[in-house]
Protein backbone atom coordinates (compact mmCIF):
# COMPACT_ATOMS: atom_id res chain seq x y z
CA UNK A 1 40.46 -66.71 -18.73
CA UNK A 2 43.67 -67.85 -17.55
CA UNK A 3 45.21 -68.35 -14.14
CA UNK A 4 48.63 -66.80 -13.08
CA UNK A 5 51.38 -68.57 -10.78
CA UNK A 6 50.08 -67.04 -7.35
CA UNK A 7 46.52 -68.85 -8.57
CA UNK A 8 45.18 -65.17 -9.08
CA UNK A 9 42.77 -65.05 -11.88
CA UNK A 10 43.78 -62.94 -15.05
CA UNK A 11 41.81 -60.58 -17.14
CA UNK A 12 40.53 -62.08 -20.75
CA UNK A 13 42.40 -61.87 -23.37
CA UNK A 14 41.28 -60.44 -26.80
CA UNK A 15 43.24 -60.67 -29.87
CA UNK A 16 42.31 -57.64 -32.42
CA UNK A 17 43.17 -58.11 -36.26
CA UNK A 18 43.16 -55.18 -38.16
CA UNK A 19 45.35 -53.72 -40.67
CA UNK A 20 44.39 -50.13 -39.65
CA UNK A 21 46.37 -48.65 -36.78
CA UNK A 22 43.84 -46.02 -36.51
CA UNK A 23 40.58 -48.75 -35.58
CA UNK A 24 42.84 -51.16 -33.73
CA UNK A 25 43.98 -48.21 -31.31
CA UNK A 26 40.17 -46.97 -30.62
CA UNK A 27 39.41 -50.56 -29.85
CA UNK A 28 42.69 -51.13 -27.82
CA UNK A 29 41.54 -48.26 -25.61
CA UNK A 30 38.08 -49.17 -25.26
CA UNK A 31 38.58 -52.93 -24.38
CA UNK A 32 41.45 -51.51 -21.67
CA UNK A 33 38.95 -49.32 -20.14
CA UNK A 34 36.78 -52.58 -19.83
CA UNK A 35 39.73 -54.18 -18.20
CA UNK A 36 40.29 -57.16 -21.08
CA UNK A 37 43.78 -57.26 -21.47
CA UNK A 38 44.72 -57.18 -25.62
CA UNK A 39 46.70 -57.88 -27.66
CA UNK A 40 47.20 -57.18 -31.64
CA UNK A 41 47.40 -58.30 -35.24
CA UNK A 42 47.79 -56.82 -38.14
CA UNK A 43 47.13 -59.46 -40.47
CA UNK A 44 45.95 -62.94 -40.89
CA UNK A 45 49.22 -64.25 -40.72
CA UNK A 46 50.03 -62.64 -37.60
CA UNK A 47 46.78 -63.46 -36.13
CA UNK A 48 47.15 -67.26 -37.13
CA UNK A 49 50.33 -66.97 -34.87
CA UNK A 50 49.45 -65.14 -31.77
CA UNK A 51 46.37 -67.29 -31.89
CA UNK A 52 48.32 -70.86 -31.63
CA UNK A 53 50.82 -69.09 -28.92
CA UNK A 54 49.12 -67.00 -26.38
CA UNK A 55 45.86 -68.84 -26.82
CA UNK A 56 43.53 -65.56 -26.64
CA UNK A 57 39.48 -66.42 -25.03
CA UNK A 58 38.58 -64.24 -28.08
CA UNK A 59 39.66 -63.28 -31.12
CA UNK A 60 37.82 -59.50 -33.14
CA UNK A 61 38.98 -59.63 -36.52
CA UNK A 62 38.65 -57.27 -39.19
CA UNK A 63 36.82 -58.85 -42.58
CA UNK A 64 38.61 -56.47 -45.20
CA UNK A 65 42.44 -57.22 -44.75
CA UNK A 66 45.07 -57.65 -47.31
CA UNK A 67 47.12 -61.01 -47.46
CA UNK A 68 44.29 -63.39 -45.14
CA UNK A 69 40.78 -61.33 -44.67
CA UNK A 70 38.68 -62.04 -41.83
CA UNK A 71 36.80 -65.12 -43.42
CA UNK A 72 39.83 -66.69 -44.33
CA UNK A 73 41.29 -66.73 -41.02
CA UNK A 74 38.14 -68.16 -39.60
CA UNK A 75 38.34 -70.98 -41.99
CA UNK A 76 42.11 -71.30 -40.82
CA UNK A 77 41.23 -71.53 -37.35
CA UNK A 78 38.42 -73.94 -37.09
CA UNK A 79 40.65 -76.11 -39.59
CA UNK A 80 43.66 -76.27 -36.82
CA UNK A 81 42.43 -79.08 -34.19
CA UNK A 82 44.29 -76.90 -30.65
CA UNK A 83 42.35 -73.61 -31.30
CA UNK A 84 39.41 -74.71 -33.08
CA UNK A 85 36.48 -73.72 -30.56
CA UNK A 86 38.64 -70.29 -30.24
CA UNK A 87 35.53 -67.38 -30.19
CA UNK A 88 35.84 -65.21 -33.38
CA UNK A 89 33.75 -62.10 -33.78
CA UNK A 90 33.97 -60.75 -37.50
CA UNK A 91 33.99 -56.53 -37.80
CA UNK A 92 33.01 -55.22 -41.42
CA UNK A 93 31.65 -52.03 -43.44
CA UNK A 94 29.34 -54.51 -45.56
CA UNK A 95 25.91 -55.34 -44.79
CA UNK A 96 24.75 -57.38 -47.42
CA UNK A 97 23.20 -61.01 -46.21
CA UNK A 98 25.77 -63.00 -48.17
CA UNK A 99 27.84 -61.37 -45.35
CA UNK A 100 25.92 -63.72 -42.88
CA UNK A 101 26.38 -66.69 -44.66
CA UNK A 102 29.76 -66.14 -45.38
CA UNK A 103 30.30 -65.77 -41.79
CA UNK A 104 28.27 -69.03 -41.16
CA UNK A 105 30.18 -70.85 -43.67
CA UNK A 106 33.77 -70.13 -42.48
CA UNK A 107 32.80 -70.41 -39.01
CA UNK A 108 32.43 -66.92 -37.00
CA UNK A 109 30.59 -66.94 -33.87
CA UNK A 110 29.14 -63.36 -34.26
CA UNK A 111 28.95 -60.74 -36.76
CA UNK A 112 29.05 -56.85 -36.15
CA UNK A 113 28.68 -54.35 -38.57
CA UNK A 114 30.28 -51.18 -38.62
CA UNK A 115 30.07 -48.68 -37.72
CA UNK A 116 28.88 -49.97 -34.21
CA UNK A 117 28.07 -48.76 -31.19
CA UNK A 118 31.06 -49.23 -27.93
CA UNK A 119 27.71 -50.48 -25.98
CA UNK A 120 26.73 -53.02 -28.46
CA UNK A 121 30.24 -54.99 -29.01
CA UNK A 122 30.99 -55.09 -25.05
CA UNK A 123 27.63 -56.86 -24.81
CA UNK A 124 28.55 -58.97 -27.26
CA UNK A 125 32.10 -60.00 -26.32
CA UNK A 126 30.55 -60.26 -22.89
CA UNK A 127 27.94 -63.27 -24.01
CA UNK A 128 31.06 -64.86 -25.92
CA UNK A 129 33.10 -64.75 -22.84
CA UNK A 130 30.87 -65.59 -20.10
CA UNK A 131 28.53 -67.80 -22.41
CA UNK A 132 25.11 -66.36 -20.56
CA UNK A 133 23.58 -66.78 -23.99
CA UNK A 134 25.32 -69.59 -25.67
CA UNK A 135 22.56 -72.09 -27.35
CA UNK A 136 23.31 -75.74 -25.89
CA UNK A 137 25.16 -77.97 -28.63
CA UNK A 138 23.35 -80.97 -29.80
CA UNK A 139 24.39 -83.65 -32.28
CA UNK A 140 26.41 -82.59 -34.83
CA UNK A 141 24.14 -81.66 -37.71
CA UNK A 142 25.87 -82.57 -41.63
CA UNK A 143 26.95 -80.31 -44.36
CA UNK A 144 24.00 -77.90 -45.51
CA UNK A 145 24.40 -76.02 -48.79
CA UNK A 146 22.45 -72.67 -49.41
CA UNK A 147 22.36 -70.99 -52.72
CA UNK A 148 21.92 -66.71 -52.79
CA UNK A 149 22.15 -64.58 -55.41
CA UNK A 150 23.70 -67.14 -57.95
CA UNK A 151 26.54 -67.66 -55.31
CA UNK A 152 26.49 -71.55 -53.41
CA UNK A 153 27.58 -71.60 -49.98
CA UNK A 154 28.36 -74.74 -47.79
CA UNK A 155 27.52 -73.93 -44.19
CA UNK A 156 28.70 -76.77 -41.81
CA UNK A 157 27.62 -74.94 -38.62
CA UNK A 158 25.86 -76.90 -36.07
CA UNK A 159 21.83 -75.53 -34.98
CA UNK A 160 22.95 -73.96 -31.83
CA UNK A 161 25.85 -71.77 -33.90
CA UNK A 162 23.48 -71.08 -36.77
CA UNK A 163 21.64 -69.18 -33.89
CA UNK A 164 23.75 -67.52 -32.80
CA UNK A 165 24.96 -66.12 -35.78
CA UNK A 166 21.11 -65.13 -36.59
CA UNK A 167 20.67 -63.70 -32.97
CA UNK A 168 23.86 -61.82 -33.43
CA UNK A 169 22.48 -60.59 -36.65
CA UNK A 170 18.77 -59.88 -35.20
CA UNK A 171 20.59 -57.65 -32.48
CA UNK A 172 22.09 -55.83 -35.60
CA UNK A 173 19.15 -55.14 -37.20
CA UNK A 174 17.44 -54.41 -34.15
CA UNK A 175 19.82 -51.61 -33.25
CA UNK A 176 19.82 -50.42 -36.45
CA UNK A 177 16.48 -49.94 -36.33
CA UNK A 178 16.45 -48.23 -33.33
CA UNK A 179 18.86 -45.69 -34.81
CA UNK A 180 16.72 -45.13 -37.45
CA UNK A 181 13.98 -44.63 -35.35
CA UNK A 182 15.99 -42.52 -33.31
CA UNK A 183 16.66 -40.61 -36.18
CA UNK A 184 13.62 -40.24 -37.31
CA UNK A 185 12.36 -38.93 -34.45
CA UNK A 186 15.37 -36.19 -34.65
CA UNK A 187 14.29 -35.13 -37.95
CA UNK A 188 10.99 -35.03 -36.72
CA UNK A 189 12.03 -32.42 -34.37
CA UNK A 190 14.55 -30.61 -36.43
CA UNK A 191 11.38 -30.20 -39.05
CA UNK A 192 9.13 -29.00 -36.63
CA UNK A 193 11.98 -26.68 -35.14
CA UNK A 194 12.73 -25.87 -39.01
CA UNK A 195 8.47 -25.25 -39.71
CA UNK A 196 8.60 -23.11 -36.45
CA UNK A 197 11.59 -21.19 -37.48
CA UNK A 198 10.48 -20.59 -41.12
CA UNK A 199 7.06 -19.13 -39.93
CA UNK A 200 9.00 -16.87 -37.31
CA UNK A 201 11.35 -15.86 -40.78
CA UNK A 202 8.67 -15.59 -42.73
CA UNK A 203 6.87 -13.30 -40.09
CA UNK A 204 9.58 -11.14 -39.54
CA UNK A 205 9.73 -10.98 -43.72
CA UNK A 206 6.26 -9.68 -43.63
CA UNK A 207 7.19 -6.98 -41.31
CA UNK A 208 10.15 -5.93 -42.72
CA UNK A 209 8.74 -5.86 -46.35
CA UNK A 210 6.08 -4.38 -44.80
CA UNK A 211 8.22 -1.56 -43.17
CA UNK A 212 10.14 -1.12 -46.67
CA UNK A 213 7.45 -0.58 -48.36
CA UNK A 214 5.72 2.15 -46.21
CA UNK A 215 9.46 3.57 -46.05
CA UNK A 216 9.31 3.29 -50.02
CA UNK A 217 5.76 5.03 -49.84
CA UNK A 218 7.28 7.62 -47.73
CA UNK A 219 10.22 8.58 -49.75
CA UNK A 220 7.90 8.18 -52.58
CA UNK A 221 5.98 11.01 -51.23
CA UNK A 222 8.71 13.24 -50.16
CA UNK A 223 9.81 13.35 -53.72
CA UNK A 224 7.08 14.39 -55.13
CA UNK A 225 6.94 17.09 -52.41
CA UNK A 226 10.30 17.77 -53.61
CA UNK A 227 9.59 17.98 -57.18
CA UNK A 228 6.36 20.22 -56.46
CA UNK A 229 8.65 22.70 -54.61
CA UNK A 230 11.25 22.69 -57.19
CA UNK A 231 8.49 23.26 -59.50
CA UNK A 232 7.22 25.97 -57.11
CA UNK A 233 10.91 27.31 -57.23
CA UNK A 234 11.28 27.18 -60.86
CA UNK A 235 7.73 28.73 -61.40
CA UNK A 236 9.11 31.75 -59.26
CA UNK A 237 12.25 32.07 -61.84
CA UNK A 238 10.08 31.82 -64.86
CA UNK A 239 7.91 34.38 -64.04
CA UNK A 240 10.97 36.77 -64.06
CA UNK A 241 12.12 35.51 -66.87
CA UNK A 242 8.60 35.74 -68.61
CA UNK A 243 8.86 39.63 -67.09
CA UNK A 244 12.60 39.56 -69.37
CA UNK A 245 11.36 38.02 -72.38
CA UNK A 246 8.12 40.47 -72.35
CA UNK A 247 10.11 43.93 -71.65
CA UNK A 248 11.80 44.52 -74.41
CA UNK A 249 8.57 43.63 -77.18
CA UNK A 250 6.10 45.42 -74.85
CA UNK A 251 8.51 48.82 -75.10
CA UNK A 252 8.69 48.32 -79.18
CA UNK A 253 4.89 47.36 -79.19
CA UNK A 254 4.60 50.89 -76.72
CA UNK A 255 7.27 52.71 -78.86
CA UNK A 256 4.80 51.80 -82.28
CA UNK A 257 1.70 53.10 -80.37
CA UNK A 258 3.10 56.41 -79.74
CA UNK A 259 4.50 56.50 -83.47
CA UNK A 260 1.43 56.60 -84.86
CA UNK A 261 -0.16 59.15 -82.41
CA UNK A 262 2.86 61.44 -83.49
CA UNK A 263 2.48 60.13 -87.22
CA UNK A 264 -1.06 61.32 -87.18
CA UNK A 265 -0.57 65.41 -85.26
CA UNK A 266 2.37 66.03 -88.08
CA UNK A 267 0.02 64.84 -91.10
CA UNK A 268 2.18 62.03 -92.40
CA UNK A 269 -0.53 58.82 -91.39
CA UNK A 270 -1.71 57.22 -94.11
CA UNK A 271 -2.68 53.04 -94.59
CA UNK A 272 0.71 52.24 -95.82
CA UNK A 273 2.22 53.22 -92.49
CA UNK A 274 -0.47 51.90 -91.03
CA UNK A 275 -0.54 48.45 -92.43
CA UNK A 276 3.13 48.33 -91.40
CA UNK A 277 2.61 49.49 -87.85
CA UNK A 278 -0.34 47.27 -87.11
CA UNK A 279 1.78 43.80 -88.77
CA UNK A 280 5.36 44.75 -86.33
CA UNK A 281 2.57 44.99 -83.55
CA UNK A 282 0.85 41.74 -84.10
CA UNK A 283 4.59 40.25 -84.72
CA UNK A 284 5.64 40.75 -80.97
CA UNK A 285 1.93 39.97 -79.98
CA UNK A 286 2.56 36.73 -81.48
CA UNK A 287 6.24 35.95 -79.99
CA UNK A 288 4.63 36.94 -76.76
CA UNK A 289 1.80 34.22 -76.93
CA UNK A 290 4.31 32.15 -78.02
CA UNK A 291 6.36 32.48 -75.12
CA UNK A 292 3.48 31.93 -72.62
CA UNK A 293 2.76 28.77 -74.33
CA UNK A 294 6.28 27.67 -74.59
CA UNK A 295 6.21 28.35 -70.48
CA UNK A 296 3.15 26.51 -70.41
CA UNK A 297 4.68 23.49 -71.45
CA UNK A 298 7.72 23.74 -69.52
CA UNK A 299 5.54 22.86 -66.76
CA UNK A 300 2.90 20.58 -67.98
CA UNK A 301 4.21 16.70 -67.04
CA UNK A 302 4.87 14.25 -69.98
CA UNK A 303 2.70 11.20 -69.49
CA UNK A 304 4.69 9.00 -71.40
CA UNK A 305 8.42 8.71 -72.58
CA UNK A 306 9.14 9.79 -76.02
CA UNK A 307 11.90 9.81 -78.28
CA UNK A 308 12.85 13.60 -78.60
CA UNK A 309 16.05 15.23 -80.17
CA UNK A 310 18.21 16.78 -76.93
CA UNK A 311 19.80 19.97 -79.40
CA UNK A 312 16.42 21.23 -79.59
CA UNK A 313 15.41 20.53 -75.95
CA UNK A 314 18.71 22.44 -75.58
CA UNK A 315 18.19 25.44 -77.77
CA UNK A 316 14.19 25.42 -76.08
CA UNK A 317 15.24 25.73 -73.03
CA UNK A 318 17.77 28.39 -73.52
CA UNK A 319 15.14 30.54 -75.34
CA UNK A 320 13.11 30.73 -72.19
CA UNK A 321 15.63 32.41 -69.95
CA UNK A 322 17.05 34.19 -73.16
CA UNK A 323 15.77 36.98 -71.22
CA UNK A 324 17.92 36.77 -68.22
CA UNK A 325 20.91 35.76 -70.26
CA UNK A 326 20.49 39.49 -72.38
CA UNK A 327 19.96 41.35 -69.31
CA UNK A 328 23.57 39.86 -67.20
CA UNK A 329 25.12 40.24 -71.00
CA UNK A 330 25.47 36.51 -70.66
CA UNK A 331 26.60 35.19 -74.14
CA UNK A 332 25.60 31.67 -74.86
CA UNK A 333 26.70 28.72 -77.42
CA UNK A 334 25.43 25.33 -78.45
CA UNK A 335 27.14 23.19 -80.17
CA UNK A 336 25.41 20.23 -81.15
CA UNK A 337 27.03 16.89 -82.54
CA UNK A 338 25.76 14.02 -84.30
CA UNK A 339 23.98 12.76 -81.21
CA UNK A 340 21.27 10.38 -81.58
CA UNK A 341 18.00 11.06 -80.00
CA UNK A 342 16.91 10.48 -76.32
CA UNK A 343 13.75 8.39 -75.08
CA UNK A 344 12.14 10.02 -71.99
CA UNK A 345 10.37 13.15 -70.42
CA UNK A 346 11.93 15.89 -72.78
CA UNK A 347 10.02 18.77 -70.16
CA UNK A 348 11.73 16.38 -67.11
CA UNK A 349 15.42 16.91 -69.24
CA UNK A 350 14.31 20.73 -69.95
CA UNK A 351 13.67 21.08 -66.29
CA UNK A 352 17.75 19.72 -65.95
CA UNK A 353 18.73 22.09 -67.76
CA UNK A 354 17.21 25.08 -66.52
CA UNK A 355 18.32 23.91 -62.90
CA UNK A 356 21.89 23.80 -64.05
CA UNK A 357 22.39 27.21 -66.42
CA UNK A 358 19.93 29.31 -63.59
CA UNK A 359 22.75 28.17 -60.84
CA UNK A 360 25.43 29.50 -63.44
CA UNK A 361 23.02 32.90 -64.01
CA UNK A 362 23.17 32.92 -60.55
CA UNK A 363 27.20 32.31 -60.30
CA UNK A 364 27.43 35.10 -63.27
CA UNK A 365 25.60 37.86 -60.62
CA UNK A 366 27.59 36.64 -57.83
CA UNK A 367 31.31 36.85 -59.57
CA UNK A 368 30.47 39.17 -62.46
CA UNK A 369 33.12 38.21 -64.97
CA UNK A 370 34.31 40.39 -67.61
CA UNK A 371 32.52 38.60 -70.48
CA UNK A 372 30.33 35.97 -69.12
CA UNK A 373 29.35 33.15 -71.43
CA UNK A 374 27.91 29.67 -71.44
CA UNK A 375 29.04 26.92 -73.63
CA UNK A 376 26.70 24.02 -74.00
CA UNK A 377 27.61 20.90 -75.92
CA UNK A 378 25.99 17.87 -76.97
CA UNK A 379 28.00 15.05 -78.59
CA UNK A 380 27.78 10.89 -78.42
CA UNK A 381 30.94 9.47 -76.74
CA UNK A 382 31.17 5.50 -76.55
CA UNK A 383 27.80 4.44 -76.93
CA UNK A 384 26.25 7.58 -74.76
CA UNK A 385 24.83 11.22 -75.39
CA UNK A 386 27.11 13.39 -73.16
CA UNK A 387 25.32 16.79 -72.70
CA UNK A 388 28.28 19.48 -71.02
CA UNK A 389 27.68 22.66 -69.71
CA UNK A 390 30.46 24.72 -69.21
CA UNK A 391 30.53 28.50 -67.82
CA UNK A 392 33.52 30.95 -66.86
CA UNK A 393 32.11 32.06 -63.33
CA UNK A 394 35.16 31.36 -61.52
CA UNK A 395 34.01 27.58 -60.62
CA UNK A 396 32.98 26.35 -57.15
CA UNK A 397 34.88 26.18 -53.53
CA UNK A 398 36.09 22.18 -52.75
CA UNK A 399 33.87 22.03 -49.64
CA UNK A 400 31.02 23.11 -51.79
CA UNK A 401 31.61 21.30 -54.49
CA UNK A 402 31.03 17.53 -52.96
CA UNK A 403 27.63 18.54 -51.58
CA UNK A 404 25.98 20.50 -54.61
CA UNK A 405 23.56 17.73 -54.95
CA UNK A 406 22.32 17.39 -51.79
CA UNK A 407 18.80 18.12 -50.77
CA UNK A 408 18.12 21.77 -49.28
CA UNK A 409 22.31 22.26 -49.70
CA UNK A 410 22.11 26.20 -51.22
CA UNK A 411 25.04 28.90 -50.40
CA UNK A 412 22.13 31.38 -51.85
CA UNK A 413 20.50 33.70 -49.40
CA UNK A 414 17.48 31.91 -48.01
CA UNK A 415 15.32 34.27 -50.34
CA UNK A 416 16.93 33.19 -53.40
CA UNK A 417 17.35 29.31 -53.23
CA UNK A 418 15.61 26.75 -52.20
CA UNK A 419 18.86 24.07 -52.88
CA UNK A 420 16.92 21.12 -54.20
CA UNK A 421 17.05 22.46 -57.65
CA UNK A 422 20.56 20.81 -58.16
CA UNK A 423 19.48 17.56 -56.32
CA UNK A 424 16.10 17.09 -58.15
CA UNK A 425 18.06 17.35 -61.43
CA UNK A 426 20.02 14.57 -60.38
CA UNK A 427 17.25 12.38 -59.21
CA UNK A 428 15.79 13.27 -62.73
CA UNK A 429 18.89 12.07 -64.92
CA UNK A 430 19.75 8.94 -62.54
CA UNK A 431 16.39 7.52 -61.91
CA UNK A 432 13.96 8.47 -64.23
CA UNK A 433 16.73 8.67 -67.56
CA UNK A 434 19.25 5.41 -66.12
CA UNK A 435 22.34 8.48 -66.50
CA UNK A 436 24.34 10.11 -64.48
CA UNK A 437 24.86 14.01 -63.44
CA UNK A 438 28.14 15.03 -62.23
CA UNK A 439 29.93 18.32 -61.21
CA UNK A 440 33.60 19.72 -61.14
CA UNK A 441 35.74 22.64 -61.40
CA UNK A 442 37.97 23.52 -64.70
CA UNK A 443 39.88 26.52 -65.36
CA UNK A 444 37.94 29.66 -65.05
CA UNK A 445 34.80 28.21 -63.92
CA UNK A 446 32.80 25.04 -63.53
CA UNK A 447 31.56 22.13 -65.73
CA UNK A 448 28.36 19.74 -65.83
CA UNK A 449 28.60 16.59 -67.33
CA UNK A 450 24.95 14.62 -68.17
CA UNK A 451 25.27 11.14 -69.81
CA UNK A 452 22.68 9.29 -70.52
């Protein structure tokens, strides 16, 4: 500490070396705030300069410098008889213990590692300054050489600065070690607060899964409800249809019955005619079994997916409302391509189909074109069976149109449509087949489009 001309005592002066503008400004402004008065170097060379001129009570030097590091400059300055005992504190990023002796060896009266706490280096450039700690110097102790690592070092340090040095390096590892039990005892609590918050997640996991799967089980349940009544629905429209596809052999089986009466009051009965009678009568007894057995299994659920041919699904299915489709004067078509076969519920894809050409029926009574007819076609385009169904009814109103699948959606009279017929059929080609329905309007009528 130096005295000015009025006798006035002046602040210390401390002499930072470092090549990094950055560090040597945070320091400048802490050692300010301290009241030291500073000054700066940005190299050895500099240092070496400053130190023989303005004589600084302590110098805080950098190790890792280009040019002169921070050992060097040491060396330089206990070599240099007017600023010999000048108080050098040594900054680095290494903490290796050849760091120590190195520091002992060239001469450094402390060591401080970075990065290090503001607290921590004021304490220490306050022991340099006001020497409360400083060991008391005995006789001057010889040469002493130390060996580490395969490296030789010649420390000529006295006791009471070998001390020091270890003190200063004690201190280090001291606060270190508080740091790490500091943060130890942070990630202590962050675990704990991480434990509590993963058992509050995992809880409110639980309930939401929980809540899905009841909602799952819920919608679960309302489609089957919603299968039964389209079942219900399409049990209604196959029981007129079963009427249709009865009428007309139960008239010819009636018409035969009275034949023969007549054929036996005017004398011409014999076996012949007979014979004849009796096999067209057993005929449309037969195609009427038939039928109730083909109806049977319209509604009887496959257990188990099987690999089934979709023309004759097709064709199947149009035989059981062949009925209704004679008595509009509804002409149909298939025409079947060289599609592969499909593996799934062939009654679930029947049960499609009937949705779809019963809402054209339907369209056909409302709109009564000149000739209806019904083309259905089945062909493999890129990779996937594309099933079209294609009617001239007149086709569908926009605002209609984009809501056709929805549940209970019908523009039938409340009698005569139940509107989940359309949206189960969908449900039926998206999630149980992985395809896709889909509805639009084309000239003259209307067009569905299964692929699958």
């Amino acid at each position: 500490m130096q005295k000015s001309n009025n006798g006035q005592t002046a602040p210390y002066l401390i002499l930072i070396v470092d090549d990094s503008p950055t560090q040597a400004k945070l320091l400048e402004q802490l050692l300010a705030g301290e009241g030291y008065r500073v000054a700066i170097a940005r190299n050895g060379s500099d240092a070496l300069e400053q130190i023989r001129e303005r004589q600084p009570d302590l110098v805080i030097s950098d190790i890792l410098m280009p040019e002169m590091d921070g050992f060097e400059l040491c060396r330089r300055v206990r070599g240099m008889e007017s600023i010999k005992d000048t108080p050098i504190v040594l900054l680095t990023h290494l903490n290796d213990p050849s760091d120590v002796l190195h520091s002992l060896e060239a001469g450094a009266n402390y060591f401080v590692s970075k990065p290090y706490s503001d607290k921590l280096l004021l304490n220490r450039i306050r022991d340099v300054l006001q020497g409360e700690r400083a060991c008391r110097m005995g006789e001057k102790e010889g040469e002493v050489a130390i060996s580490y690592h395969g490296k030789n070092y010649r420390v000529q340090a006295d006791s009471a600065h070998t001390i020091e040095l270890l003190l200063s390096t004690y201190e280090l590892a001291a606060e270190k070690n508080q740091e790490l039990l500091g943060a130890k005892a942070s990630l202590s609590n962050l675990n704990r607060e991480l434990e509590q918050r993963v058992k509050e997640r995992t809880a409110a996991l639980t309930q939401e899964t929980a809540e899905r799967l009841q909602a799952m089980e819920e919608l679960r349940k309302k489609d089957e409800v919603l299968m039964q009544q389209s079942r219900q629905a399409a049990m209604g429209e196959m029981i007129g249809n079963i009427a249709h596809q009865w009428r007309q052999p139960l008239n010819a089986v009636g018409l035969l019955v009275q034949d023969l009466t007549l054929s036996y009051e005017y004398g011409n009965f014999n076996k012949e005619y007979l014979d004849s009678s009796t096999n067209k009568i057993m005929q449309m007894v037969r195609h009427m079994s038939q039928t109730i057995d083909d109806f049977r299994n319209f509604f009887m659920p496959d257990k188990e997916k099987t690999s089934f041919d979709p023309c004759l699904v097709v064709e199947k299915t149009l035989s059981l409302i062949e009925g209704s489709l004679a008595d509009k004067g509804i002409r149909s078509e298939v025409h079947c391509g060289h599609a592969p076969n499909i593996t799934g519920h062939p009654n679930e894809f029947s049960q499609v189909l009937l949705n779809i050409l019963t809402n054209a029926i339907d369209a056909f009574g409302e709109r009564k074109p000149a000739q209806p007819k019904l083309l259905v076609s089945i062909d493999y385009e890129d990779g996937k069976i594309v099933v079209t169904i294609v009617d001239n009814a007149g086709g569908m109103p926009e605002h209609v149109l984009g809501r056709i699948f929805e549940p209970y959606f019908t523009t039938k009279e409340q009698e005569k449509g139940t509107g989940i017929g359309l949206f189960m059929a969908k449900n039926i080609v998206e999630k149980s087949m992985n395809g896709s329905l889909t509805a639009r309007n084309i000239e003259g009528g209307a067009e569905f489009r299964i692929e699958v």
